[in-house]
C-alpha atoms as a PDB file:
ATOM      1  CA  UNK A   1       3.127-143.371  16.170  1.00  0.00           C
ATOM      2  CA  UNK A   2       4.364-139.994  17.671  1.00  0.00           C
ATOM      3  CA  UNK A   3       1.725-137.856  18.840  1.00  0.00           C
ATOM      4  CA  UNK A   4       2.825-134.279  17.302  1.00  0.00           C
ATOM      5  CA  UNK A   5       4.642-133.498  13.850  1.00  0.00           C
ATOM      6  CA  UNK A   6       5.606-129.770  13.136  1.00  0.00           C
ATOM      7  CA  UNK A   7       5.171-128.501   9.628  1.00  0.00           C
ATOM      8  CA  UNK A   8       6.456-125.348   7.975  1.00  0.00           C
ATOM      9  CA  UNK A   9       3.575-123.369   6.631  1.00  0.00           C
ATOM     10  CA  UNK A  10       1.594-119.980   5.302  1.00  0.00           C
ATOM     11  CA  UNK A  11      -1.537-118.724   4.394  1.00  0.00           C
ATOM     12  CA  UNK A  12      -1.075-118.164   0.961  1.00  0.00           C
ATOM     13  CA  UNK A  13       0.721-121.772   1.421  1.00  0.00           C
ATOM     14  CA  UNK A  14      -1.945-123.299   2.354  1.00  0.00           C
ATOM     15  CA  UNK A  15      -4.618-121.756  -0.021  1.00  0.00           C
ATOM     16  CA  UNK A  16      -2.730-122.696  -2.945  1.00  0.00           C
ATOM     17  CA  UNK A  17      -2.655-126.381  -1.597  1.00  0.00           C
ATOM     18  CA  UNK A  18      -6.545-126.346  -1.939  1.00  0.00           C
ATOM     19  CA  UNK A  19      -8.946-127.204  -4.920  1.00  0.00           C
ATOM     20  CA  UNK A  20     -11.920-125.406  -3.693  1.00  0.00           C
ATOM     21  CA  UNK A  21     -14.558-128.425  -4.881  1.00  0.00           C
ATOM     22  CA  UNK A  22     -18.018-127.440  -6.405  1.00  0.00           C
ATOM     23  CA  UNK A  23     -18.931-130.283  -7.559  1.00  0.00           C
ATOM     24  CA  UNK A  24     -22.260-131.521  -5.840  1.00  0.00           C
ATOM     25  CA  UNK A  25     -25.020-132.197  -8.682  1.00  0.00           C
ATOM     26  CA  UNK A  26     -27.625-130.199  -6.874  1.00  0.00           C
ATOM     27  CA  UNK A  27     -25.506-126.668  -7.102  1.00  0.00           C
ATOM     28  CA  UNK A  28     -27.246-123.649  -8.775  1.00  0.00           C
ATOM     29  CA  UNK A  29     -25.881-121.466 -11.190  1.00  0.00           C
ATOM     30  CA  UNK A  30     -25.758-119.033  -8.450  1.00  0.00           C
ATOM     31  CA  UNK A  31     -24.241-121.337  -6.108  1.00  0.00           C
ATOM     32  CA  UNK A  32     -21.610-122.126  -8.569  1.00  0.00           C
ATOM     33  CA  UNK A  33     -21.302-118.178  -8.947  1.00  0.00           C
ATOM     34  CA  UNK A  34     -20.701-117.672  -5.188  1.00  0.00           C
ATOM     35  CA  UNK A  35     -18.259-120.174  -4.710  1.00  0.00           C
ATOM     36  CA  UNK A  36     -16.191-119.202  -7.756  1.00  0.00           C
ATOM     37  CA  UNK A  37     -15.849-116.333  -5.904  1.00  0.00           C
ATOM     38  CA  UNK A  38     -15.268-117.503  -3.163  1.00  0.00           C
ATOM     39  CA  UNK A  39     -11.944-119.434  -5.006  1.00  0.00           C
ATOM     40  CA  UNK A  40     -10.976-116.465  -6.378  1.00  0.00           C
ATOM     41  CA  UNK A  41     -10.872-114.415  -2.815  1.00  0.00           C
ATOM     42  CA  UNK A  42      -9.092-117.183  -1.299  1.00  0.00           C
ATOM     43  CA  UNK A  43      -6.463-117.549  -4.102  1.00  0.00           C
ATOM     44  CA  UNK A  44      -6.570-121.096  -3.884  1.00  0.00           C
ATOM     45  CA  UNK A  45      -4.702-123.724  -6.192  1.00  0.00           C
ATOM     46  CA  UNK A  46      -7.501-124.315  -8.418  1.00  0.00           C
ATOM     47  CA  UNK A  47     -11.345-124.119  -8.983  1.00  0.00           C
ATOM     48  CA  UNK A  48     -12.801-127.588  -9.221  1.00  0.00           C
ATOM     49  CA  UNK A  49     -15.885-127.840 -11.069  1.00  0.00           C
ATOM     50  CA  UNK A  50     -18.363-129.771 -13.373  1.00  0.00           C
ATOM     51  CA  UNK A  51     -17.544-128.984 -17.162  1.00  0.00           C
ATOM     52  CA  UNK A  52     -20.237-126.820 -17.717  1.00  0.00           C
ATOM     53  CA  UNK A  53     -19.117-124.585 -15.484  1.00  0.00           C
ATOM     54  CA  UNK A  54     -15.968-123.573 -17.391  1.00  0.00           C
ATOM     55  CA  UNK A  55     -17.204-120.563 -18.880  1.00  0.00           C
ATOM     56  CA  UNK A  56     -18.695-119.077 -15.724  1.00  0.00           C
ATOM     57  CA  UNK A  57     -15.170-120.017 -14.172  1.00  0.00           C
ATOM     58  CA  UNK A  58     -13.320-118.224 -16.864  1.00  0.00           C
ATOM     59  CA  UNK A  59     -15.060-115.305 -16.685  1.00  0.00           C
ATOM     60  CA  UNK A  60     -14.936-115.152 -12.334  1.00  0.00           C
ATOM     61  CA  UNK A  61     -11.253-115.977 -12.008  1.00  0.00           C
ATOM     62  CA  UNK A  62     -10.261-113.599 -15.126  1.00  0.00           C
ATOM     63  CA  UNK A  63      -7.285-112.148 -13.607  1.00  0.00           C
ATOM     64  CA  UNK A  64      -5.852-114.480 -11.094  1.00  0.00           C
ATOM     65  CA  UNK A  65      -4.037-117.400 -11.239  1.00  0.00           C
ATOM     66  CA  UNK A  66      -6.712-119.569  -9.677  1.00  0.00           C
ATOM     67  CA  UNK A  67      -6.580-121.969 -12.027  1.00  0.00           C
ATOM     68  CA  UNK A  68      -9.441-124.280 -13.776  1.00  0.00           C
ATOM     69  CA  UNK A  69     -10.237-128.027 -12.461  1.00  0.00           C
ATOM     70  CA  UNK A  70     -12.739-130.062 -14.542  1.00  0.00           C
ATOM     71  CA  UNK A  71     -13.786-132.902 -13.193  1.00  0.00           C
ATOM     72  CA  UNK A  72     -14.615-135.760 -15.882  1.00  0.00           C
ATOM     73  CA  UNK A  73     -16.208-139.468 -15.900  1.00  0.00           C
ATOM     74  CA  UNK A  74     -17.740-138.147 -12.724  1.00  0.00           C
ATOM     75  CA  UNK A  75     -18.605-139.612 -10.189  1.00  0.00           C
ATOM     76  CA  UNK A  76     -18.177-143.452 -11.094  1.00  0.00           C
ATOM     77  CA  UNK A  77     -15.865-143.664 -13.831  1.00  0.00           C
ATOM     78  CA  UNK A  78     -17.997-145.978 -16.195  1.00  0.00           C
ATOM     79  CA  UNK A  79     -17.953-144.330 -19.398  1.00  0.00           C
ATOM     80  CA  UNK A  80     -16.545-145.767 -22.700  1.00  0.00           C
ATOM     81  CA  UNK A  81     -12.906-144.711 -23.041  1.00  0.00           C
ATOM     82  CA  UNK A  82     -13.780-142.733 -26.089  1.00  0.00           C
ATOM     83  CA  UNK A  83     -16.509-140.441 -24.141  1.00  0.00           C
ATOM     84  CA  UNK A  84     -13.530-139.796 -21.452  1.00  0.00           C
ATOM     85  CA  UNK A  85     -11.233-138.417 -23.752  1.00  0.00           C
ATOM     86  CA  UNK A  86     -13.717-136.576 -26.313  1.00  0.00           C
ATOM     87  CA  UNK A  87     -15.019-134.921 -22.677  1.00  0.00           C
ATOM     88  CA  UNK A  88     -12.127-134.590 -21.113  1.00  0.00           C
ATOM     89  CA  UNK A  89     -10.464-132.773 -25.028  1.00  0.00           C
ATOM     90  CA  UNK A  90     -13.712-130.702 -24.783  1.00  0.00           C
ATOM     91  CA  UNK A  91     -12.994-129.428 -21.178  1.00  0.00           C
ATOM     92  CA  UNK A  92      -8.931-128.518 -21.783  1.00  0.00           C
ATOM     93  CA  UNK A  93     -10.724-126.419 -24.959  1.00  0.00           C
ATOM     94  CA  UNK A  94     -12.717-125.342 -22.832  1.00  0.00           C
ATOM     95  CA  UNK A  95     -10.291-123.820 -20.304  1.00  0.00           C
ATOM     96  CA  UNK A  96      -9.406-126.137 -17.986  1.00  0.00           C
ATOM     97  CA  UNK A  97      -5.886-126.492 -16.938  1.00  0.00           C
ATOM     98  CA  UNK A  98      -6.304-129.483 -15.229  1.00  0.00           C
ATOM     99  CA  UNK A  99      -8.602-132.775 -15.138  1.00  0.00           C
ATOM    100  CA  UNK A 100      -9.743-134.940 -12.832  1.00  0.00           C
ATOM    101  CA  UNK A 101     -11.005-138.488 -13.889  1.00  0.00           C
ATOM    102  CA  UNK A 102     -12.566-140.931 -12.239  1.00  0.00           C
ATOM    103  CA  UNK A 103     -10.779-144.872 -13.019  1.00  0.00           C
ATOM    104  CA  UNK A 104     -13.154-147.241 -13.790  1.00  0.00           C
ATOM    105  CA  UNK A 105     -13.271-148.803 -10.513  1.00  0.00           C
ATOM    106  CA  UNK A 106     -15.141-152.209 -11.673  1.00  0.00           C
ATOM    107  CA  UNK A 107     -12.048-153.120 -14.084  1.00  0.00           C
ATOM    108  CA  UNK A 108      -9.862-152.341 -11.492  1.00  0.00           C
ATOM    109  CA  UNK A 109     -11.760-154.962  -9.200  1.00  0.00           C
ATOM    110  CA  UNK A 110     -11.733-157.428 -12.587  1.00  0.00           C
ATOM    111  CA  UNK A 111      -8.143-157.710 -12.205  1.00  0.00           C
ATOM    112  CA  UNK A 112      -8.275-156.162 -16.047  1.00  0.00           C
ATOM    113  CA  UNK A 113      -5.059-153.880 -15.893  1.00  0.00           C
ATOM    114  CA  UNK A 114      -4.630-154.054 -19.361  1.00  0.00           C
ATOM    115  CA  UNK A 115      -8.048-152.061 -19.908  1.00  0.00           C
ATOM    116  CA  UNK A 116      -7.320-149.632 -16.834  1.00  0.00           C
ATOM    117  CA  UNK A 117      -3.685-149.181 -18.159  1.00  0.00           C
ATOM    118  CA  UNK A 118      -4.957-148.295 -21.891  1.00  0.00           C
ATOM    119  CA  UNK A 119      -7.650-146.346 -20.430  1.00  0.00           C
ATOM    120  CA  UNK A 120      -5.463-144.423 -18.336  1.00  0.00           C
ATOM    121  CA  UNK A 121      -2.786-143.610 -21.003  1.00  0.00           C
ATOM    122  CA  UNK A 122      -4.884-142.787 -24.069  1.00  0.00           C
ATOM    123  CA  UNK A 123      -6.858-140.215 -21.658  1.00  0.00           C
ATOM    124  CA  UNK A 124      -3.759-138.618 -20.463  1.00  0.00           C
ATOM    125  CA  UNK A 125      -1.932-138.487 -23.523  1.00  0.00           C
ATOM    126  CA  UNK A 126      -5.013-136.382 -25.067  1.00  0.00           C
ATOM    127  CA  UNK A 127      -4.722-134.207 -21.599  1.00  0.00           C
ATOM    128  CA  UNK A 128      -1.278-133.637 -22.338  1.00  0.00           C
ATOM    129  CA  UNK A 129      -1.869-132.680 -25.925  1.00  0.00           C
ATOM    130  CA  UNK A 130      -4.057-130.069 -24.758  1.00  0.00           C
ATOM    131  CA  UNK A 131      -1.632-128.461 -22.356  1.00  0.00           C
ATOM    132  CA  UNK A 132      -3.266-129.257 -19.098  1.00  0.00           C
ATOM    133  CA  UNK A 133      -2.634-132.387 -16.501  1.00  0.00           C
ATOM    134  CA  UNK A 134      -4.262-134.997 -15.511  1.00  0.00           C
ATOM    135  CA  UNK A 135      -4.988-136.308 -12.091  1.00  0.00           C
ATOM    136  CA  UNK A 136      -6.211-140.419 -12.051  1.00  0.00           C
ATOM    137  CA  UNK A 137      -9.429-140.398  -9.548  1.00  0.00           C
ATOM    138  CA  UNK A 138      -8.706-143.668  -7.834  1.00  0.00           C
ATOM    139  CA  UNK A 139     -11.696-143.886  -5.795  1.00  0.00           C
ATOM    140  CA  UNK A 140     -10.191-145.507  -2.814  1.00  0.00           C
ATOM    141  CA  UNK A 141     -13.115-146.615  -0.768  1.00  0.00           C
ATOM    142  CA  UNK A 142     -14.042-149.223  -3.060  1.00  0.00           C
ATOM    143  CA  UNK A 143     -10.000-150.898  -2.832  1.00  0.00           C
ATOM    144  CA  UNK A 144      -7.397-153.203  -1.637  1.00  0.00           C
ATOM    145  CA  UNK A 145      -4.031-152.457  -1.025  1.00  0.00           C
ATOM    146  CA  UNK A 146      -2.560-154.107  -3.393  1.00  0.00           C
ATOM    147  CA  UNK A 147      -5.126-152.312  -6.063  1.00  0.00           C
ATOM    148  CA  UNK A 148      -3.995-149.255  -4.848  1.00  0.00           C
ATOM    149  CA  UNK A 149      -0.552-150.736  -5.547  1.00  0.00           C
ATOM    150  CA  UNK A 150      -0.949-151.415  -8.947  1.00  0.00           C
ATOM    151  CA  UNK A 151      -2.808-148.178  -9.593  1.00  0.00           C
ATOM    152  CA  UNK A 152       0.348-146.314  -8.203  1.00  0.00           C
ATOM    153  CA  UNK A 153       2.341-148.347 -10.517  1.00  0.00           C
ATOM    154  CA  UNK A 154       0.476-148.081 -13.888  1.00  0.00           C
ATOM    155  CA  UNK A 155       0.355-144.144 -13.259  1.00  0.00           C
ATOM    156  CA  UNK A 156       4.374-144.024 -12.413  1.00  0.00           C
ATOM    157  CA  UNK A 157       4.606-146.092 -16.119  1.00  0.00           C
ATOM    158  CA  UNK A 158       2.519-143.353 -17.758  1.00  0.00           C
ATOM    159  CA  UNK A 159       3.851-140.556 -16.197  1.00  0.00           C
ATOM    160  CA  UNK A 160       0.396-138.876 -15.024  1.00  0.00           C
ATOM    161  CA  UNK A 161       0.492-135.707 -12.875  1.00  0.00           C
ATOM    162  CA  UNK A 162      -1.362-136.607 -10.258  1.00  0.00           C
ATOM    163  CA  UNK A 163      -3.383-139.244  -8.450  1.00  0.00           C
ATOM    164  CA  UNK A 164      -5.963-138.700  -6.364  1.00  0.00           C
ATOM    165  CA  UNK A 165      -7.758-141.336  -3.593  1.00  0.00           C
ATOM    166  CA  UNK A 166     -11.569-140.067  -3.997  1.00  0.00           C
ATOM    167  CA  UNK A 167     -14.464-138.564  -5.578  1.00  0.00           C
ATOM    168  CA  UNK A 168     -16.185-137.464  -2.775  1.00  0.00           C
ATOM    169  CA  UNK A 169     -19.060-139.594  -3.601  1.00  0.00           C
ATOM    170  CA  UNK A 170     -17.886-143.470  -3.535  1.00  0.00           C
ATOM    171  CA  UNK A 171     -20.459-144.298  -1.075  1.00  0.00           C
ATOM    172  CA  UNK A 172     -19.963-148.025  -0.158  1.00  0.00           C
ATOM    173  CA  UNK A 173     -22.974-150.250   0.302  1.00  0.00           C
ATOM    174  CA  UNK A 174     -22.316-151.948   4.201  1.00  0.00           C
ATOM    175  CA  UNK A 175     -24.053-155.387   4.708  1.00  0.00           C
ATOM    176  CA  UNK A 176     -26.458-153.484   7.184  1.00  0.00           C
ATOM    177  CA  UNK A 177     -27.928-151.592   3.627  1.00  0.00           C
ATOM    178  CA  UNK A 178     -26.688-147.987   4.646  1.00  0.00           C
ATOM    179  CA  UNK A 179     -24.203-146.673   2.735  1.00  0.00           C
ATOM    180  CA  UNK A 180     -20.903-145.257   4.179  1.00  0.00           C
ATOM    181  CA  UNK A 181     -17.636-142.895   2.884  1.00  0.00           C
ATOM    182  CA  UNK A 182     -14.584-142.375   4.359  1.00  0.00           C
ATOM    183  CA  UNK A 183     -12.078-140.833   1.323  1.00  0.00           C
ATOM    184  CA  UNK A 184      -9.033-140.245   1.999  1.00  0.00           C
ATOM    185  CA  UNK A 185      -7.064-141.535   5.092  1.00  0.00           C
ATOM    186  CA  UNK A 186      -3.571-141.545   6.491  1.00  0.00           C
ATOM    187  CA  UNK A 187      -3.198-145.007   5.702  1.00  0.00           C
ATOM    188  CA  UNK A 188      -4.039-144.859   2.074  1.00  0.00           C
ATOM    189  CA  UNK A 189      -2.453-141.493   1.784  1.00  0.00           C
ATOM    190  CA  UNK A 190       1.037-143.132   2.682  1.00  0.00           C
ATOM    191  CA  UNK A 191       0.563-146.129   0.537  1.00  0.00           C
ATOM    192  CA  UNK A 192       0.267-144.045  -2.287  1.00  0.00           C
ATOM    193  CA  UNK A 193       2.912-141.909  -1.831  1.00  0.00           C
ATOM    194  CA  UNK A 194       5.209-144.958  -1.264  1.00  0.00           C
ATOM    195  CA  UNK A 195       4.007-146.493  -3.978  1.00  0.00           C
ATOM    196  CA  UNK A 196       4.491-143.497  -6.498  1.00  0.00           C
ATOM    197  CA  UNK A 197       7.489-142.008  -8.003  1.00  0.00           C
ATOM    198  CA  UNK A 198       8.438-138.543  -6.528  1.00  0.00           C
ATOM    199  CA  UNK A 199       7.592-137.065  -9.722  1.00  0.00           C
ATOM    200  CA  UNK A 200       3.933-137.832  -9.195  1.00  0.00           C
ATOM    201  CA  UNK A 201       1.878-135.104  -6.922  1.00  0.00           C
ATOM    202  CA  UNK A 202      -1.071-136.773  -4.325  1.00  0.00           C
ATOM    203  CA  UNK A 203      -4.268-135.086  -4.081  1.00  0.00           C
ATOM    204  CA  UNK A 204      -6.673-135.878  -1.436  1.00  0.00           C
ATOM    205  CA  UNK A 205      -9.985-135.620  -1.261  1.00  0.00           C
ATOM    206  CA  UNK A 206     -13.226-136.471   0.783  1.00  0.00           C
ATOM    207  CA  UNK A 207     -12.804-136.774   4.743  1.00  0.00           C
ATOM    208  CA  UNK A 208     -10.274-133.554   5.048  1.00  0.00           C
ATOM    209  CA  UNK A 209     -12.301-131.685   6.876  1.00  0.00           C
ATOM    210  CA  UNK A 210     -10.645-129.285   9.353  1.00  0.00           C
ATOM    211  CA  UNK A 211      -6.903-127.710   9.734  1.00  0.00           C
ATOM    212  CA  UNK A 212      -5.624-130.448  11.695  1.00  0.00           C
ATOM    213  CA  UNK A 213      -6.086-133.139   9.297  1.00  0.00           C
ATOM    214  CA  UNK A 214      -5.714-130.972   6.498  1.00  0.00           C
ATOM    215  CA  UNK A 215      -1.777-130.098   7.530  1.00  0.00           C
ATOM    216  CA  UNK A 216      -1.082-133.877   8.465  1.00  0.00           C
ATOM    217  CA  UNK A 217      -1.897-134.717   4.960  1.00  0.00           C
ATOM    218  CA  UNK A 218       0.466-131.704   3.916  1.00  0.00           C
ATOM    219  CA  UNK A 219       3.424-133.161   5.964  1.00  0.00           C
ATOM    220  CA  UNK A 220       2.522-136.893   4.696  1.00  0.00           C
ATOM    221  CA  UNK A 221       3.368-135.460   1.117  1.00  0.00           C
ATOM    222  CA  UNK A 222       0.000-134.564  -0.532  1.00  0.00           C
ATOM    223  CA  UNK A 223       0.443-131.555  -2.587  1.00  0.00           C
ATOM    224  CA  UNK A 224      -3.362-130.908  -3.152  1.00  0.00           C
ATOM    225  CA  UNK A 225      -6.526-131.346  -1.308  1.00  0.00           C
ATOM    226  CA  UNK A 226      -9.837-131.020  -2.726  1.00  0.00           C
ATOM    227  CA  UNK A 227     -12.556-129.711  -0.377  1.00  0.00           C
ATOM    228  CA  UNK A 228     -15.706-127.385   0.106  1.00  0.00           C
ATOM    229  CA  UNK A 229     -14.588-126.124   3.394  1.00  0.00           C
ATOM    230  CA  UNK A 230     -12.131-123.410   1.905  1.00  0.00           C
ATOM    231  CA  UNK A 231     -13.085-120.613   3.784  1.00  0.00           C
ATOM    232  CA  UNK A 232     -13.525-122.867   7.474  1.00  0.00           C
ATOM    233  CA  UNK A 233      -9.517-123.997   6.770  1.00  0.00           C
ATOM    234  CA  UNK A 234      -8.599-120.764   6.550  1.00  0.00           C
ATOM    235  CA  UNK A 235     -10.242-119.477   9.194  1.00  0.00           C
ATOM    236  CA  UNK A 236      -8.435-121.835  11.518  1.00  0.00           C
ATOM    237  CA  UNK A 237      -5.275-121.406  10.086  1.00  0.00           C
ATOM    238  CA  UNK A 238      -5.503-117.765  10.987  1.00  0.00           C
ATOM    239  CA  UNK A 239      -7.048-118.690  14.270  1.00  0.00           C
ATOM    240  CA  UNK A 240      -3.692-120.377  15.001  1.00  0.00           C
ATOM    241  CA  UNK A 241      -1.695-117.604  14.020  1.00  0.00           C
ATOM    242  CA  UNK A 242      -0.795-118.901  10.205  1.00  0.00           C
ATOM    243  CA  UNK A 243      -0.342-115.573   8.375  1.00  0.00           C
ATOM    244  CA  UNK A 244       1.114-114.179   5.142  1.00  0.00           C
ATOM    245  CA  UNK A 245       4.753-115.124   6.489  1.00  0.00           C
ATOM    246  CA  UNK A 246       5.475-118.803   7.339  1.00  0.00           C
ATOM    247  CA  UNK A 247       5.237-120.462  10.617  1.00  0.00           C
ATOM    248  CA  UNK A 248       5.684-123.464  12.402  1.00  0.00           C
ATOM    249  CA  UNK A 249       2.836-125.076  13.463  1.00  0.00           C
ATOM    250  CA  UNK A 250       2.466-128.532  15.443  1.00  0.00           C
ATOM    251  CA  UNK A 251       0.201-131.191  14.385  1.00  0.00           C
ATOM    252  CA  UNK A 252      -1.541-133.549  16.549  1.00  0.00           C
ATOM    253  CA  UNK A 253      -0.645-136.303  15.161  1.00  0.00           C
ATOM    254  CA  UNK A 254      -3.374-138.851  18.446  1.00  0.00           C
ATOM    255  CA  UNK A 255      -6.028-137.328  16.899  1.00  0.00           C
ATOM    256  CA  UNK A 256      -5.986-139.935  13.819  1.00  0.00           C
ATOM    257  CA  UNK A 257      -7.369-143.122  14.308  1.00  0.00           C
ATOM    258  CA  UNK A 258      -6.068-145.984  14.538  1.00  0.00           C
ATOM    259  CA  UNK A 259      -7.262-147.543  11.157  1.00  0.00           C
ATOM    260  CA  UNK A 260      -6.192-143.826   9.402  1.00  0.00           C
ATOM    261  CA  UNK A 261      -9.482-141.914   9.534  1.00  0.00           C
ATOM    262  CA  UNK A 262     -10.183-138.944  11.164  1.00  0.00           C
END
């Protein structure tokens, strides 16, 4: 592996690459409030949220064109199809111009691609009717390759928007009894986008957690990155002289380890 990569970037670039996440359960209403602003000073891509946050989010981003994120099936993907698509039907009335859904990881692991493929379809073909997109939460932590594989296929079949490698919150059990998260890496990040059609956008999310790694996964093809560090990107980015007009900047590409994380 090279150790530097150059990438062609803004500000504004780089704010609409970001889905500013507030998403944690224990968020106040005032929390929520704050960081909607927050999206809506930065100008970023979209506002990722819980779906009762909609109408708060409508009324803070009135305006702009910071878009709406609802997040649904979240965080573990186990509901009944049916509850998916009457909450993710409810959210695109709601407002939101996009939704992310969690997979049901524990088909995926069943080897029961028939249910994940119906699952998948019948939820984004109610997105679609709505006029908003879909991004499949695949929840990457808890995977194989060659689940990631199939994943990437069944979402090229469909034609889904997006696909995404994490929640955020797929905490994985070790054999010590702690629990441990990594989300997205480099490793994952390129099987996906090797795995999907160029059609198909890559958001990552979980473990993107400063400039450096945030502009690898930019020049590795993602297209969106969901994270709660917003305003500490952007502060490096103009701490390395990324401004309104676009710059090159060099990535250091050592800084990854060896396995993908950061």
């Amino acid at each position: 592996m090279t150790s530097s990569a150059t990438i062609r970037v803004s500000l504004p670039h780089i704010a609409k690459i970001i889905d500013h996440a507030l998403l944690q359960p224990n968020l106040t209403d005032a929390e929520i409030d704050t960081g909607l602003e927050i999206a809506k000073r930065c100008n970023v891509a979209t506002a990722c949220i819980k779906p009762y946050s909609i109408a708060a989010a409508k009324k803070a981003l009135a305006g702009t064109d910071v878009q709406i994120c609802a997040a649904i099936g979240f965080p573990h993907g186990n509901s009944v199809t049916q509850i998916k698509v009457a909450e993710a039907v409810q959210a695109a009335n709601d407002g939101a111009q996009e939704i992310d859904m969690v997979i049901n990881v524990g088909k995926v692991l069943s080897g029961d691609w028939d249910y994940v493929s119906a699952e998948i379809k019948v939820i984004n073909d109610a997105v679609v009717a709505e006029g908003a997109s879909l991004k499949a939460i695949f929840e990457i932590d808890y995977l194989e390759d060659e689940h990631i594989i199939q994943l990437c296929r069944i979402c090229n079949d469909i034609g889904v928007a997006f696909v995404k490698t994490s929640t955020g919150y797929g905490f994985v059990k070790q054999t010590n009894g702690d629990f441990n998260y990594q989300g997205a890496t480099v490793s994952d990040v390129k099987l996906m986008r090797e795995h999907c059609g160029p059609e198909i956008q890559i958001k990552a999310a979980g473990g993107v957690r400063d400039l450096n790694a945030f502009l690898y996964m930019m020049y590795l093809g993602v297209t969106r990155i969901g994270t709660s560090g917003t305003v500490g990107i952007l502060e490096q980015a103009k701490a390395r002289g990324i401004g309104i007009d676009e710059v090159e900047v060099t990535i250091n590409v050592g800084s990854f380890g060896i396995n993908g994380g950061y």
